[in-house]
C-alpha atoms as a PDB file:
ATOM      1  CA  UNK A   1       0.000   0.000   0.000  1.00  0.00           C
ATOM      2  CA  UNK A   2       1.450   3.789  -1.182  1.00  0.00           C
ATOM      3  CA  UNK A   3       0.958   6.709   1.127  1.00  0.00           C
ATOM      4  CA  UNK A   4       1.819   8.677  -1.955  1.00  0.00           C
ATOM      5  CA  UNK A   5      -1.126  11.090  -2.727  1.00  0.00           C
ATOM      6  CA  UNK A   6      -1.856  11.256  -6.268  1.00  0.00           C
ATOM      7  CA  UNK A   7      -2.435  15.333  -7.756  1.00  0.00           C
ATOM      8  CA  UNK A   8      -4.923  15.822 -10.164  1.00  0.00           C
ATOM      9  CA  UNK A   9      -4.742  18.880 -12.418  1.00  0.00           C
ATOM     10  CA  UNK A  10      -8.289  19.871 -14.100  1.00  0.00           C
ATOM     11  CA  UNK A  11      -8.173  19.306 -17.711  1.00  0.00           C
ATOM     12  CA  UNK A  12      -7.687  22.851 -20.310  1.00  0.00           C
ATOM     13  CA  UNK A  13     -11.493  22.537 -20.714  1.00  0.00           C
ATOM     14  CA  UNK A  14     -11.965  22.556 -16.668  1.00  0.00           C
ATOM     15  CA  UNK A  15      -8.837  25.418 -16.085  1.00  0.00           C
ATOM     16  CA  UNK A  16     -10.663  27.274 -18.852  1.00  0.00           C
ATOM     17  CA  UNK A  17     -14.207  27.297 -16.863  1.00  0.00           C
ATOM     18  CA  UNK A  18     -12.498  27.882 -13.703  1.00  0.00           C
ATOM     19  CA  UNK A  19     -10.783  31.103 -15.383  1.00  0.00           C
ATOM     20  CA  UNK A  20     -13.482  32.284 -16.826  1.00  0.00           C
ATOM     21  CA  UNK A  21     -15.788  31.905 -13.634  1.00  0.00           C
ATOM     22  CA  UNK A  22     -13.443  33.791 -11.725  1.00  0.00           C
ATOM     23  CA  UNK A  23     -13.238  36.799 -14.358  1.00  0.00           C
ATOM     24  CA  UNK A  24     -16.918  37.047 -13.957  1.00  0.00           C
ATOM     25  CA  UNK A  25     -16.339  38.005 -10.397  1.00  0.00           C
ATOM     26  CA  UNK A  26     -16.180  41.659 -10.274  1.00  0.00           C
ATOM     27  CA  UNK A  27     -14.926  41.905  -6.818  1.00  0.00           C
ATOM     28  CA  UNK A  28     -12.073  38.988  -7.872  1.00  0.00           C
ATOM     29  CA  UNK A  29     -10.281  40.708 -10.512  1.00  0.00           C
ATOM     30  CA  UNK A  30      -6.871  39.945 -10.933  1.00  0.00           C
ATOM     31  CA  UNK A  31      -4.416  42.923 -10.013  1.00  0.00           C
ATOM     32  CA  UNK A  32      -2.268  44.626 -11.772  1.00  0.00           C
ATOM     33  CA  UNK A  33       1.784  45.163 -11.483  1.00  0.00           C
ATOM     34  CA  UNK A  34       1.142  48.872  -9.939  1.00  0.00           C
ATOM     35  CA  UNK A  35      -1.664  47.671  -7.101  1.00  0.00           C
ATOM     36  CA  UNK A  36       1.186  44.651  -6.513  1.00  0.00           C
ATOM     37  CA  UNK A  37       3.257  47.117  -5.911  1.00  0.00           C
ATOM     38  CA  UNK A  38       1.656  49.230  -3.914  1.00  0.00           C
ATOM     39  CA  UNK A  39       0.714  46.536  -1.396  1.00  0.00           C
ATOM     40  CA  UNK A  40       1.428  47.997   2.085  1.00  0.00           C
ATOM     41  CA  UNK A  41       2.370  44.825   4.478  1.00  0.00           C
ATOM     42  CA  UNK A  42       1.228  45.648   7.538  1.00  0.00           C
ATOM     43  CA  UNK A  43       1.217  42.203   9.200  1.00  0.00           C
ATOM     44  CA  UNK A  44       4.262  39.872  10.299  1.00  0.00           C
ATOM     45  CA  UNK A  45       7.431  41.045  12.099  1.00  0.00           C
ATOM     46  CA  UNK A  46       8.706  44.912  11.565  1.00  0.00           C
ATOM     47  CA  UNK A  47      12.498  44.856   9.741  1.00  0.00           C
ATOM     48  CA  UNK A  48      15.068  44.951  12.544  1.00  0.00           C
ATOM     49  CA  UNK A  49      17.378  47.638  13.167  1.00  0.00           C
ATOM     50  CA  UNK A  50      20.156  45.743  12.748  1.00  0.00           C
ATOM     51  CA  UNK A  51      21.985  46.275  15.786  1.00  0.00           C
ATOM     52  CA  UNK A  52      20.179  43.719  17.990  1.00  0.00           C
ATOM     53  CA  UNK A  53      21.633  40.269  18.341  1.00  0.00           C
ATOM     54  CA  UNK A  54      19.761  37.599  19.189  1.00  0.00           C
ATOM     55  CA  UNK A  55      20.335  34.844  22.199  1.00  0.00           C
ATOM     56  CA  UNK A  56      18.917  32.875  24.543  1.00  0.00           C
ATOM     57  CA  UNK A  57      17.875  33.986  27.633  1.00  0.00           C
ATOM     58  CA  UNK A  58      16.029  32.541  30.653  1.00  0.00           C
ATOM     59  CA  UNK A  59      14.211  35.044  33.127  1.00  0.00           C
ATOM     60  CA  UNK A  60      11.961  34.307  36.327  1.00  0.00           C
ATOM     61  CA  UNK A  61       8.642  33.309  34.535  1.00  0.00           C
ATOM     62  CA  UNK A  62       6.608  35.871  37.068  1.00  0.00           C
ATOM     63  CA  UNK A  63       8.729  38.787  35.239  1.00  0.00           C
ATOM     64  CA  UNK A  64       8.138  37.394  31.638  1.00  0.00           C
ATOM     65  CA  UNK A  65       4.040  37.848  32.381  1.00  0.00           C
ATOM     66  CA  UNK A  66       4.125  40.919  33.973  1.00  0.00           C
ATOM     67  CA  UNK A  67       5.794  42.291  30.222  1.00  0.00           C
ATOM     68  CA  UNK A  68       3.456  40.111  28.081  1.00  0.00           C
ATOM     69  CA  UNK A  69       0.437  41.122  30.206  1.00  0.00           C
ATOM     70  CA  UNK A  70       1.221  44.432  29.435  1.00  0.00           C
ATOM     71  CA  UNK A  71       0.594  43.455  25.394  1.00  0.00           C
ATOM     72  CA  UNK A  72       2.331  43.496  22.357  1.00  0.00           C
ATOM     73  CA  UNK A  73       5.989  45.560  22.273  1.00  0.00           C
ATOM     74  CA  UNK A  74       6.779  43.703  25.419  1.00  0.00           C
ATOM     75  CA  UNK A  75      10.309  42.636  24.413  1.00  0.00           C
ATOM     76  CA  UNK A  76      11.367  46.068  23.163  1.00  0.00           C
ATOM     77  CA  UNK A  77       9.730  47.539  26.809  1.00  0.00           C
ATOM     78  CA  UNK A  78      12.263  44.694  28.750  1.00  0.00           C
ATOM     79  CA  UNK A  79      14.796  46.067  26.399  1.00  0.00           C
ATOM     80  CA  UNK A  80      14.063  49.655  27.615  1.00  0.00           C
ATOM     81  CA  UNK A  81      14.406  48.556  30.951  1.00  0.00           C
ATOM     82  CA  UNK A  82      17.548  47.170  31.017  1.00  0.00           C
ATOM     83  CA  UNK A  83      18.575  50.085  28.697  1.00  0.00           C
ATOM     84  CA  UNK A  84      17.424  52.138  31.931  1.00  0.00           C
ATOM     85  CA  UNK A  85      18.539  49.944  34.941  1.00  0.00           C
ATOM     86  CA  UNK A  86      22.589  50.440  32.737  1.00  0.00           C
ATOM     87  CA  UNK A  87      22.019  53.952  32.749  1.00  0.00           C
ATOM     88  CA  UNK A  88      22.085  54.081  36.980  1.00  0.00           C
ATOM     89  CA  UNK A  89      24.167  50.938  36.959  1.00  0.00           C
ATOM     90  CA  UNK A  90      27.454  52.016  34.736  1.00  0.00           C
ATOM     91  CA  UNK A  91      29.966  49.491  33.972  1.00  0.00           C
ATOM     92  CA  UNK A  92      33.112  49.644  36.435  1.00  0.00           C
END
């Protein structure tokens, strides 16, 4: 017995029908190279600035919720606060 899944592709006829169905669709046009480009992507992870580096950490889990609780931007808010806490603290 094959696990393999088999992929059917509709036939020209079917791909044709399927086209034209969705080309009838006024509010499912296809769009065009400018609106492609002009596609602001608000979702997903900002670009970094570059000078962050990334590790592991491990912090008391009591700390960790009071940040989250406080909602999204928590990481960059712990960053702040260590930002602030070298600030008093300066390195010897």
């Amino acid at each position: 017995m094959s696990n393999k899944r088999k992929i059917v592709l509709p036939t020209a006829e079917e791909d044709k029908a399927i086209t034209a169905a969705a080309m009838s669709d006024p509010d499912a046009q296809p769009m065009t190279a400018e609106q492609l480009a002009n596609i602001k992507h608000g979702r997903g992870r900002p670009l970094g600035s570059g000078i962050k580096e990334q590790v592991t950490i491990r912090f008391d889990s009591d700390v960790i919720k009071a940040f989250r609780e406080q909602g999204n931007g928590w990481q960059t808010r712990m960053n702040d606060a260590l930002k602030d806490w070298l600030k008093s603290h300066p390195a010897s």
